[in-house]
C-alpha atoms as a PDB file:
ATOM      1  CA  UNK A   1       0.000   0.000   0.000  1.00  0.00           C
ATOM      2  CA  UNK A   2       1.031   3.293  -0.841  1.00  0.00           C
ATOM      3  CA  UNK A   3       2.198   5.573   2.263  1.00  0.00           C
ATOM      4  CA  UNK A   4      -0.099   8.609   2.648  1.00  0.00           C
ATOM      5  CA  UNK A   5       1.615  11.552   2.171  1.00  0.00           C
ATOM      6  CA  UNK A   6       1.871  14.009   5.153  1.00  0.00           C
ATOM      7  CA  UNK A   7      -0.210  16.561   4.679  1.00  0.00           C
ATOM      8  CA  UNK A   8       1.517  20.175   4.666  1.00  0.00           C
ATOM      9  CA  UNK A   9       0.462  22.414   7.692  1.00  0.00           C
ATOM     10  CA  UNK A  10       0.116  26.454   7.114  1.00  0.00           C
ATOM     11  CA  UNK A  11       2.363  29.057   9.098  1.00  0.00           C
ATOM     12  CA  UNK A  12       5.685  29.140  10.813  1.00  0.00           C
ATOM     13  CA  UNK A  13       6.479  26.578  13.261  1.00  0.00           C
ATOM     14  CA  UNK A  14       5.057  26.842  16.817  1.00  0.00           C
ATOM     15  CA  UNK A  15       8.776  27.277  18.220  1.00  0.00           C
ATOM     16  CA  UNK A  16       9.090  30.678  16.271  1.00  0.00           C
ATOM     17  CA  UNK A  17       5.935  31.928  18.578  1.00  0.00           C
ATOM     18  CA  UNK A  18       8.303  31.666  21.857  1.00  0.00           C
ATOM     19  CA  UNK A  19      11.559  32.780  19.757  1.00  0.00           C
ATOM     20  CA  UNK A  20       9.727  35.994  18.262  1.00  0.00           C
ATOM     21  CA  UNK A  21       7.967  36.915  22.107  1.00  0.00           C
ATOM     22  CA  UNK A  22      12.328  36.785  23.280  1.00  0.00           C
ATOM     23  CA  UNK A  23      13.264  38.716  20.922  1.00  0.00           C
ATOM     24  CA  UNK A  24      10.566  41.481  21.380  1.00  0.00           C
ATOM     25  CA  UNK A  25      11.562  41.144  25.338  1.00  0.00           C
ATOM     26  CA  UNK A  26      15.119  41.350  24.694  1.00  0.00           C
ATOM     27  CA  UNK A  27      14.086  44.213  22.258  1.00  0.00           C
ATOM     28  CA  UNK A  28      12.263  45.989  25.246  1.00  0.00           C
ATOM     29  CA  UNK A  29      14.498  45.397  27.764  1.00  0.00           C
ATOM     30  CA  UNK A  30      17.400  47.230  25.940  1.00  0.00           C
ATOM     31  CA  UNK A  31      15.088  50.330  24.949  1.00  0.00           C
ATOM     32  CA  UNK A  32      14.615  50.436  28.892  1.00  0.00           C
ATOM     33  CA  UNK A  33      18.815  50.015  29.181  1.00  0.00           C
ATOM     34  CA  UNK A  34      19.167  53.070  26.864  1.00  0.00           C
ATOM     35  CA  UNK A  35      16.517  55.453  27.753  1.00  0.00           C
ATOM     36  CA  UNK A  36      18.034  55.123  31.764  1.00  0.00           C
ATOM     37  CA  UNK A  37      21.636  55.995  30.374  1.00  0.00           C
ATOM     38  CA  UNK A  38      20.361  58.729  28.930  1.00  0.00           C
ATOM     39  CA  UNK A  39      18.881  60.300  32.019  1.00  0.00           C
ATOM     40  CA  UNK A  40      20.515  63.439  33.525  1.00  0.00           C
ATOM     41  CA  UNK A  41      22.209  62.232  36.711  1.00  0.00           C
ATOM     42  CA  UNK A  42      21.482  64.883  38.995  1.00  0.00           C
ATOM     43  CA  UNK A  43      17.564  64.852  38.019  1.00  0.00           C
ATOM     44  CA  UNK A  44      17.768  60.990  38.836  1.00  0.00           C
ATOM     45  CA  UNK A  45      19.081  62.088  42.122  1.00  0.00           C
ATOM     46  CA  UNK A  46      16.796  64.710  43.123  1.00  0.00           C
ATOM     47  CA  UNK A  47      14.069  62.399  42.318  1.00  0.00           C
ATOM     48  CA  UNK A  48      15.151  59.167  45.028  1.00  0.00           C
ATOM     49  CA  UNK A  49      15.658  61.960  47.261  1.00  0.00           C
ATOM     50  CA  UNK A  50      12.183  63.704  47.121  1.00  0.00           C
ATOM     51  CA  UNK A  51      10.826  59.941  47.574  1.00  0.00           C
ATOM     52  CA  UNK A  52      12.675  58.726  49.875  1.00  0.00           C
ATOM     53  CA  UNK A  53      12.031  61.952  52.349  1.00  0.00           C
ATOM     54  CA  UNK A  54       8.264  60.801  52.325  1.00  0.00           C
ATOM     55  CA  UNK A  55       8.528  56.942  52.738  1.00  0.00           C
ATOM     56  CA  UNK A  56      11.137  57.721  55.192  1.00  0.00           C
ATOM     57  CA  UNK A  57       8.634  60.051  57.169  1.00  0.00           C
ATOM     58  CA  UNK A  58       6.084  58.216  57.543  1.00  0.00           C
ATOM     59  CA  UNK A  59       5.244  56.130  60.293  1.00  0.00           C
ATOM     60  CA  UNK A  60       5.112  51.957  59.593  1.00  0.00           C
ATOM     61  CA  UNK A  61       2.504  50.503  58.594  1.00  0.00           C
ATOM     62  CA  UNK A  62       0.872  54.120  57.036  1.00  0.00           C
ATOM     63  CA  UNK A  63       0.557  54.505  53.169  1.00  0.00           C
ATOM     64  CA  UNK A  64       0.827  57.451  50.975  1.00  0.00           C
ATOM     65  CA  UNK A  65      -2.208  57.034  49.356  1.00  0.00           C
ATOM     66  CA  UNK A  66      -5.642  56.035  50.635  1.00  0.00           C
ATOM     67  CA  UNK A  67      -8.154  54.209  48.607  1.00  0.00           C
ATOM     68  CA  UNK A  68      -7.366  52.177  45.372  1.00  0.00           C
ATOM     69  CA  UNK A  69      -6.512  55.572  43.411  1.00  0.00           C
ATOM     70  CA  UNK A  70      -3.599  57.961  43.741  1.00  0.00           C
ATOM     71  CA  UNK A  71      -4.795  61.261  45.415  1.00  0.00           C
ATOM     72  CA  UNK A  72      -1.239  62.506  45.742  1.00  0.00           C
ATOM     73  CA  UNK A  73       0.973  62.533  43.497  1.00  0.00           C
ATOM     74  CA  UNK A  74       4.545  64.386  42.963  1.00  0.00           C
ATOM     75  CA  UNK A  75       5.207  66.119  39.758  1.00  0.00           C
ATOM     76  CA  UNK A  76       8.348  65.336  38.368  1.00  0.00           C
ATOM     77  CA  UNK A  77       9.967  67.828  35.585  1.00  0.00           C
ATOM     78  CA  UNK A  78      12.816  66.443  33.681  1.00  0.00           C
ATOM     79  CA  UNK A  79      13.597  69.684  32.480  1.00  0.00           C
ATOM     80  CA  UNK A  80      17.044  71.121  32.344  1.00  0.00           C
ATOM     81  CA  UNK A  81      17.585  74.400  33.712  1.00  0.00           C
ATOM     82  CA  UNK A  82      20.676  76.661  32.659  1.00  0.00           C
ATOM     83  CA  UNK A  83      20.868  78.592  35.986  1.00  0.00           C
ATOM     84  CA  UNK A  84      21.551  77.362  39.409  1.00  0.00           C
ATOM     85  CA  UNK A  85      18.959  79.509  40.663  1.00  0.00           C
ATOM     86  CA  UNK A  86      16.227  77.613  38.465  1.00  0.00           C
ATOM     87  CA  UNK A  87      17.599  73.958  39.665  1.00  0.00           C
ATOM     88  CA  UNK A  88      17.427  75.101  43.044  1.00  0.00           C
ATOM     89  CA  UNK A  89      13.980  76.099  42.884  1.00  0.00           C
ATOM     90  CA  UNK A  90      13.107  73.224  41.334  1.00  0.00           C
ATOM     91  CA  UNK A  91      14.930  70.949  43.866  1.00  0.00           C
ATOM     92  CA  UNK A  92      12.693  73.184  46.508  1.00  0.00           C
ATOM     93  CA  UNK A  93       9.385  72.478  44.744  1.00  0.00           C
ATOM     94  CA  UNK A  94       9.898  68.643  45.164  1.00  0.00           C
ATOM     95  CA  UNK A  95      10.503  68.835  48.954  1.00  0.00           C
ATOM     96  CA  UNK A  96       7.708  71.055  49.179  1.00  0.00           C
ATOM     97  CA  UNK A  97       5.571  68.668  47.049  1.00  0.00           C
ATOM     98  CA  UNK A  98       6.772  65.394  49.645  1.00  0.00           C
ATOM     99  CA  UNK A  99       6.335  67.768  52.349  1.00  0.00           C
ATOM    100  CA  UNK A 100       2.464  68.550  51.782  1.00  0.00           C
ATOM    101  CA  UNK A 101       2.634  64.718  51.076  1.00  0.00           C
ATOM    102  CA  UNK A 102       3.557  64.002  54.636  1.00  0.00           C
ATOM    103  CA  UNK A 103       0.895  66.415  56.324  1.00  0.00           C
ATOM    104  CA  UNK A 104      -1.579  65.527  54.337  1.00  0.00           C
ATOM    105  CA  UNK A 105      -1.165  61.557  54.940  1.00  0.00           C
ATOM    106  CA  UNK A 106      -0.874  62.376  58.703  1.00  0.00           C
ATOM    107  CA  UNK A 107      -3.970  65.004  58.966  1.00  0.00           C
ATOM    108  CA  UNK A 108      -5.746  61.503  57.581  1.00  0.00           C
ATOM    109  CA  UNK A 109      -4.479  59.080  60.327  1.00  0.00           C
ATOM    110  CA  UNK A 110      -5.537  60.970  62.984  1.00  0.00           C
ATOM    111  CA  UNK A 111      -8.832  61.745  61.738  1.00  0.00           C
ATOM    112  CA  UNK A 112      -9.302  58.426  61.085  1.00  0.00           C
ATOM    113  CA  UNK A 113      -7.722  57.626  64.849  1.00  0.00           C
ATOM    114  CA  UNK A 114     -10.422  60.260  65.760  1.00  0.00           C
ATOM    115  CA  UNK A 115     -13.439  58.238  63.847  1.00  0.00           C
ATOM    116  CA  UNK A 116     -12.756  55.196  65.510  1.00  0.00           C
ATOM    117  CA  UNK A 117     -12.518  56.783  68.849  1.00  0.00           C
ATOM    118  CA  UNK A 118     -15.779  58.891  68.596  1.00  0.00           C
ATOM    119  CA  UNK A 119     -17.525  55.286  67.705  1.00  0.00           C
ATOM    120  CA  UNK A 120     -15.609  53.045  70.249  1.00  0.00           C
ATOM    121  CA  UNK A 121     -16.856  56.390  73.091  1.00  0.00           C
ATOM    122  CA  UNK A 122     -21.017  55.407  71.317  1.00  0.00           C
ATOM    123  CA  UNK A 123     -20.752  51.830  71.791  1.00  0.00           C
ATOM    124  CA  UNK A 124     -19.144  52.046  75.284  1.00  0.00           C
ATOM    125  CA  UNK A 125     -22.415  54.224  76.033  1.00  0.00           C
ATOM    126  CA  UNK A 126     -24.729  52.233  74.759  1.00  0.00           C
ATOM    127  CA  UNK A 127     -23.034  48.991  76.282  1.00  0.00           C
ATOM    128  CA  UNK A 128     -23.354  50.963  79.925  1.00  0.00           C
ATOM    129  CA  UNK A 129     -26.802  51.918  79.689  1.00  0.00           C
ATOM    130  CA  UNK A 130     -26.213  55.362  80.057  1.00  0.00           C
ATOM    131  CA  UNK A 131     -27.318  57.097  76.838  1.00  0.00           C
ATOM    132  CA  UNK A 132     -29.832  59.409  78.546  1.00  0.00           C
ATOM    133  CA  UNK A 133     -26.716  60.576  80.838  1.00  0.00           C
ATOM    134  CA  UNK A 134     -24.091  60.830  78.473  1.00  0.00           C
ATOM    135  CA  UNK A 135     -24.127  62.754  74.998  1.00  0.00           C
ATOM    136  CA  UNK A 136     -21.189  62.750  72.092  1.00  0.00           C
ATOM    137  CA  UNK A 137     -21.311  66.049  70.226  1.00  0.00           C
ATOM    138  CA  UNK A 138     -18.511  66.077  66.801  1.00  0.00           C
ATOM    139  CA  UNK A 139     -17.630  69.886  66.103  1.00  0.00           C
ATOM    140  CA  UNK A 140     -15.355  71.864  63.890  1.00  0.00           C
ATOM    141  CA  UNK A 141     -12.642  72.080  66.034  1.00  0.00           C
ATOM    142  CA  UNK A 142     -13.013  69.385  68.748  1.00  0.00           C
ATOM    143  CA  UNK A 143     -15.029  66.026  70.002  1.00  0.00           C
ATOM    144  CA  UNK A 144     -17.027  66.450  72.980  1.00  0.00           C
ATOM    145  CA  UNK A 145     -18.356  63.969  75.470  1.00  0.00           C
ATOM    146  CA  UNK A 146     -20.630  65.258  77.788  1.00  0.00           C
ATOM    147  CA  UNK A 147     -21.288  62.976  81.189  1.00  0.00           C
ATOM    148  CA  UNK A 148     -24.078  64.323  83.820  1.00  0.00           C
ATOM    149  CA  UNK A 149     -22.731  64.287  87.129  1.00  0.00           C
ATOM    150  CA  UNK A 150     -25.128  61.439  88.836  1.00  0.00           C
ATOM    151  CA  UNK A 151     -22.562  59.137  86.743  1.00  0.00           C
ATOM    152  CA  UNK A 152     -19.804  60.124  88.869  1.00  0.00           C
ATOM    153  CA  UNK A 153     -19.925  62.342  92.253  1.00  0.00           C
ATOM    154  CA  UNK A 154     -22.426  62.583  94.827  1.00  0.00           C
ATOM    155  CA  UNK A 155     -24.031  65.569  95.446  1.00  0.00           C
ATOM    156  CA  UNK A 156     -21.332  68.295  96.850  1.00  0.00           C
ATOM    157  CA  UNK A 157     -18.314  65.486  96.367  1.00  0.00           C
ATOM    158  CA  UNK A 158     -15.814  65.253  94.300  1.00  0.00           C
ATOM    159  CA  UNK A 159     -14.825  61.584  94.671  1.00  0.00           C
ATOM    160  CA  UNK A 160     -15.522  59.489  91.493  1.00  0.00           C
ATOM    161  CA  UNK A 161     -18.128  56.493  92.304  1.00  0.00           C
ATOM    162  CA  UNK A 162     -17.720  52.837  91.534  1.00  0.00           C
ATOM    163  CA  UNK A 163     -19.844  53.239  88.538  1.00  0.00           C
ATOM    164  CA  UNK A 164     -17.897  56.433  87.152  1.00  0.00           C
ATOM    165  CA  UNK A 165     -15.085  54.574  87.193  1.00  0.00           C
ATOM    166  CA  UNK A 166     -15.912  51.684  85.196  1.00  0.00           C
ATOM    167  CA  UNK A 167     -17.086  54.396  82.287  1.00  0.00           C
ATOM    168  CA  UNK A 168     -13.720  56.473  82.650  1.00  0.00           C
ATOM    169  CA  UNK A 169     -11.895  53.127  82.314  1.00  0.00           C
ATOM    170  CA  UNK A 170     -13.916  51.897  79.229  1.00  0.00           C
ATOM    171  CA  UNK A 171     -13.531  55.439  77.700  1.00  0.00           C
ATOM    172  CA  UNK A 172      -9.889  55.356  78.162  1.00  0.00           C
ATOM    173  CA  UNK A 173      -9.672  52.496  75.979  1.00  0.00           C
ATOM    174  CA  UNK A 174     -10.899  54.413  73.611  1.00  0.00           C
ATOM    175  CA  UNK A 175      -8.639  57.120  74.239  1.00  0.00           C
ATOM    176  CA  UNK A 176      -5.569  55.166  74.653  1.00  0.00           C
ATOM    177  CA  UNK A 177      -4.882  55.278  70.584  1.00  0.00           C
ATOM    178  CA  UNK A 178      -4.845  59.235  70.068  1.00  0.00           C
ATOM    179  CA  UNK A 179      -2.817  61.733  70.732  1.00  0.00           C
ATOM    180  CA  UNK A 180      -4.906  64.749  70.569  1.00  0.00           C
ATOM    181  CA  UNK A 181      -5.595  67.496  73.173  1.00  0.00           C
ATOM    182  CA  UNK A 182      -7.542  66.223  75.961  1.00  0.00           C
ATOM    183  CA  UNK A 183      -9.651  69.194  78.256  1.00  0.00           C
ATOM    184  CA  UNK A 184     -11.454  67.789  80.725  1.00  0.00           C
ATOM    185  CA  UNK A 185     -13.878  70.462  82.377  1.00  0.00           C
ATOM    186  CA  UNK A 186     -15.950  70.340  85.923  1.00  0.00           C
ATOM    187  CA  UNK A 187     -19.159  72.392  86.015  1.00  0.00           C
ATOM    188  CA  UNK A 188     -22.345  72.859  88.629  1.00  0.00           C
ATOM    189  CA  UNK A 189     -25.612  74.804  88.928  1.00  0.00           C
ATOM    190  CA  UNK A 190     -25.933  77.656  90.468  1.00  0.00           C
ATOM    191  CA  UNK A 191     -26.852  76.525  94.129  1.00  0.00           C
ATOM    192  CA  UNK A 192     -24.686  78.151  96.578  1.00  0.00           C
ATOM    193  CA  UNK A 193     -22.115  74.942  98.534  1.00  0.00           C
ATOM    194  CA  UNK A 194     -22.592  73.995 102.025  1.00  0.00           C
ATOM    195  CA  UNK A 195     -19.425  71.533 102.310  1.00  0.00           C
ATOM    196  CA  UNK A 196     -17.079  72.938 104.167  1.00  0.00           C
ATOM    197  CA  UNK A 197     -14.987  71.228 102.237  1.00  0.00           C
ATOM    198  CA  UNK A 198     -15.648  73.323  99.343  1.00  0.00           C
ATOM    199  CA  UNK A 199     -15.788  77.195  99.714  1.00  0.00           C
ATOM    200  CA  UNK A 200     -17.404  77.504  95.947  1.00  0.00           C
ATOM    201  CA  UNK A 201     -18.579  75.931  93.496  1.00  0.00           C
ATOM    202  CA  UNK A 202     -15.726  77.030  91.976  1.00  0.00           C
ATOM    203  CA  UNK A 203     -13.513  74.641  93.832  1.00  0.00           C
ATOM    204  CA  UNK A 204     -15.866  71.436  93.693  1.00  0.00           C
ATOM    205  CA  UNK A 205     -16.144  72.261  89.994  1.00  0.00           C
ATOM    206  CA  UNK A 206     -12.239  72.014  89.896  1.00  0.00           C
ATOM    207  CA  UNK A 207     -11.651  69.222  92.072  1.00  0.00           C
ATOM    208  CA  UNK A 208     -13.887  67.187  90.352  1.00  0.00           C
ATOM    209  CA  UNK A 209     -12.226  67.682  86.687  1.00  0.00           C
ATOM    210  CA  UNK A 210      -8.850  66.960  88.548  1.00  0.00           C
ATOM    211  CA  UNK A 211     -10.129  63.897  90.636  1.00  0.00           C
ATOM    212  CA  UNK A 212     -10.946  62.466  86.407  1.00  0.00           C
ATOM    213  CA  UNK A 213      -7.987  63.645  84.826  1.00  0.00           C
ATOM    214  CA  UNK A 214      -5.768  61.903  87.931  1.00  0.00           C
ATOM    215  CA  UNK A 215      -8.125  59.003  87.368  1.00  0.00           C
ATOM    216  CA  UNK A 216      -7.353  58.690  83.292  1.00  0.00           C
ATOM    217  CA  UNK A 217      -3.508  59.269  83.690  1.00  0.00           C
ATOM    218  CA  UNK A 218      -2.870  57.283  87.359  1.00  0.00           C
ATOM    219  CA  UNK A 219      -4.938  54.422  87.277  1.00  0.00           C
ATOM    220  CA  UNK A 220      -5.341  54.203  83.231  1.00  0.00           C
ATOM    221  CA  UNK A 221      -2.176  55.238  82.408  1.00  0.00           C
ATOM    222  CA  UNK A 222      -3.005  57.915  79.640  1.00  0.00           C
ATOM    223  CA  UNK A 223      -0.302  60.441  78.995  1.00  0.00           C
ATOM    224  CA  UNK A 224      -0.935  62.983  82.039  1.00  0.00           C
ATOM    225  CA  UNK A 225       0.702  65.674  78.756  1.00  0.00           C
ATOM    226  CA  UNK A 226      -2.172  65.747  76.621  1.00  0.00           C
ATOM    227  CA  UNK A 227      -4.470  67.185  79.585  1.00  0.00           C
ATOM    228  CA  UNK A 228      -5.954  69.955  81.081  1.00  0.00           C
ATOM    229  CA  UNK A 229      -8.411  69.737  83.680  1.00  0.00           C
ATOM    230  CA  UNK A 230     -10.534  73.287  84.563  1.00  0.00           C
ATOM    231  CA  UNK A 231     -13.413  74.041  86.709  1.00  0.00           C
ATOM    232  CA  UNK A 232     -16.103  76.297  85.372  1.00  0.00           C
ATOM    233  CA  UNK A 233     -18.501  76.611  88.270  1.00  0.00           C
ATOM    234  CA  UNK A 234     -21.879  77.577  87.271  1.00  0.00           C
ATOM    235  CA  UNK A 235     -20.817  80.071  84.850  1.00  0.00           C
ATOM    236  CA  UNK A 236     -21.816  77.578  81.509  1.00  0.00           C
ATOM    237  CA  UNK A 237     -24.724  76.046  81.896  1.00  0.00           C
ATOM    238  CA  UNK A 238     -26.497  74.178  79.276  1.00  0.00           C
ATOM    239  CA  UNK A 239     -29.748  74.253  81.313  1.00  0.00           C
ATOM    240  CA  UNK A 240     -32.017  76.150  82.702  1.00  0.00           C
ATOM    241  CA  UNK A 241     -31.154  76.687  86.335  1.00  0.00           C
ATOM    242  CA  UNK A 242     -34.715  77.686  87.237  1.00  0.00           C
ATOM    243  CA  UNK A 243     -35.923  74.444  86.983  1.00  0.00           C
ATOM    244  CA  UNK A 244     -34.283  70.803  88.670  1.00  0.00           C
ATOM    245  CA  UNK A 245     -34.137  69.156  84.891  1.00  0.00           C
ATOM    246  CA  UNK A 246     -32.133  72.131  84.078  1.00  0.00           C
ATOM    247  CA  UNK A 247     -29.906  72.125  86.737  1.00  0.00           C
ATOM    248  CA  UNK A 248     -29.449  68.588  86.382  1.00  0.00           C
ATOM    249  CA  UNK A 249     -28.107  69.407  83.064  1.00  0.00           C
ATOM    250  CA  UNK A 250     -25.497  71.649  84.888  1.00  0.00           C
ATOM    251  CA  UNK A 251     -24.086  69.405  86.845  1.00  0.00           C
ATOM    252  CA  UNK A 252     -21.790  67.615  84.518  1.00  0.00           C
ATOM    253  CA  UNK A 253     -18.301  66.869  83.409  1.00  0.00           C
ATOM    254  CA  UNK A 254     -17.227  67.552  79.743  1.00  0.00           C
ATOM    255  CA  UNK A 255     -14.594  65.597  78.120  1.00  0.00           C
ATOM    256  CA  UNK A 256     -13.383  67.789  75.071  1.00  0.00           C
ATOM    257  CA  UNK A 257     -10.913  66.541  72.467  1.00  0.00           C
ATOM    258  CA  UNK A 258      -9.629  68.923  69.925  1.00  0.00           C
ATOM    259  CA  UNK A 259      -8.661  68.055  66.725  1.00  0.00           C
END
């Protein structure tokens, strides 16, 4: 029988598909070679410099850019300048540039710090049982946690009660992460004092913003640097001190943390 003759097959041979994709890599890869040879030294320079100063600023674990899409972004000019004057401005611009970089990524991480702590400070509230006694305001400018003094003194005393405690220890968890600003301020109705203890209400209102502060930074161990404690007497109420609702409303302590 006559062998069958092998019938011819159209196109180059599959090995020249891998041989052509090496050469066009190869190709590439010594465009790349050139085109880096051929860039000016002292731009190259300026440019590892102006990153490196913002990776090397920030803290670990942070990012320059949030979200899946750049929103900052140096511009880099290959330009070449004749005068010193211009290369030095232009070496300026880039710190600048990595500069705003920096601030910017770390005006994000503590707001974000801030975020979380505002919603830890409503859960802790809620978990308590004390949402009709304590309020969260946000503002501008600062986060404010307002408690009503039946949470944490006695009437006329400025020591903290068992259940005061247990709040100012949940809220300095919540605390514990920033490093903001912390005012803590004391402040009563307007009924004259009776406790010897206390000439005014100046002095309770003091005493009992100190007695929390010393209670955050000794027992919790917050940094006793990032607070103030005040005593405002009866001189900002939020109620109405005509009436016992209002002057309820009075009697409070006011956690403020700016931003």
């Amino acid at each position: 029988m006559a062998r069958k003759r092998e019938s011819d097959e159209g196109g180059a041979p599959a090995w020249m598909a891998t041989y052509g994709d090496l050469v066009t890599n190869m190709l590439v890869f010594f465009v790349l070679l050139f085109s880096m040879s051929t860039v000016d030294q002292n731009t190259f320079s300026e440019v590892a410099a102006s990153l490196s100063y913002t990776m090397i600023n920030l803290k670990g674990g942070d990012r320059i850019l949030e979200g899946g899409a750049a929103n900052s972004i140096i511009a880099l000019d290959f330009t070449k300048y004749d005068s010193e004057e211009a290369e030095a401005k232009r070496r300026e611009k880039y710190v600048e540039a990595a500069e705003e970089m920096v601030v910017d990524s770390e005006r994000k991480l503590k707001d974000k710090e801030l975020d979380d702590a505002k919603n830890d400070i409503r859960d802790i509230i809620k978990e308590q049982g004390i949402d009709d006694k304590v309020q969260v305001f946000e503002e501008k400018d600062f986060i404010l946690i307002r408690l009503e003094q039946e949470v944490f003194f006695e009437s006329g005393s400025a020591e903290i009660l068992p259940q005061g405690m247990t709040v100012l220890s949940s809220l300095a968890e919540a605390l514990r992460g920033i490093e903001n600003e912390i005012i803590v301020a004391g402040h009563t109705d307007n009924v004259p004092m009776t406790n010897k203890k206390y000439a005014t209400n100046w002095e309770l209102s003091t005493a009992r913003a100190t007695n929390v502060v010393r209670y955050l930074v000794e027992v919790e161990g917050l940094d006793p640097a990032l607070f103030t404690a005040t005593g405002n007497s009866e001189y900002r109420p939020v109620g109405d001190n005509n009436t016992p609702e209002g002057r309820q409303k009075n009697r409070r302590i006011e956690i403020k943390i700016l931003k």
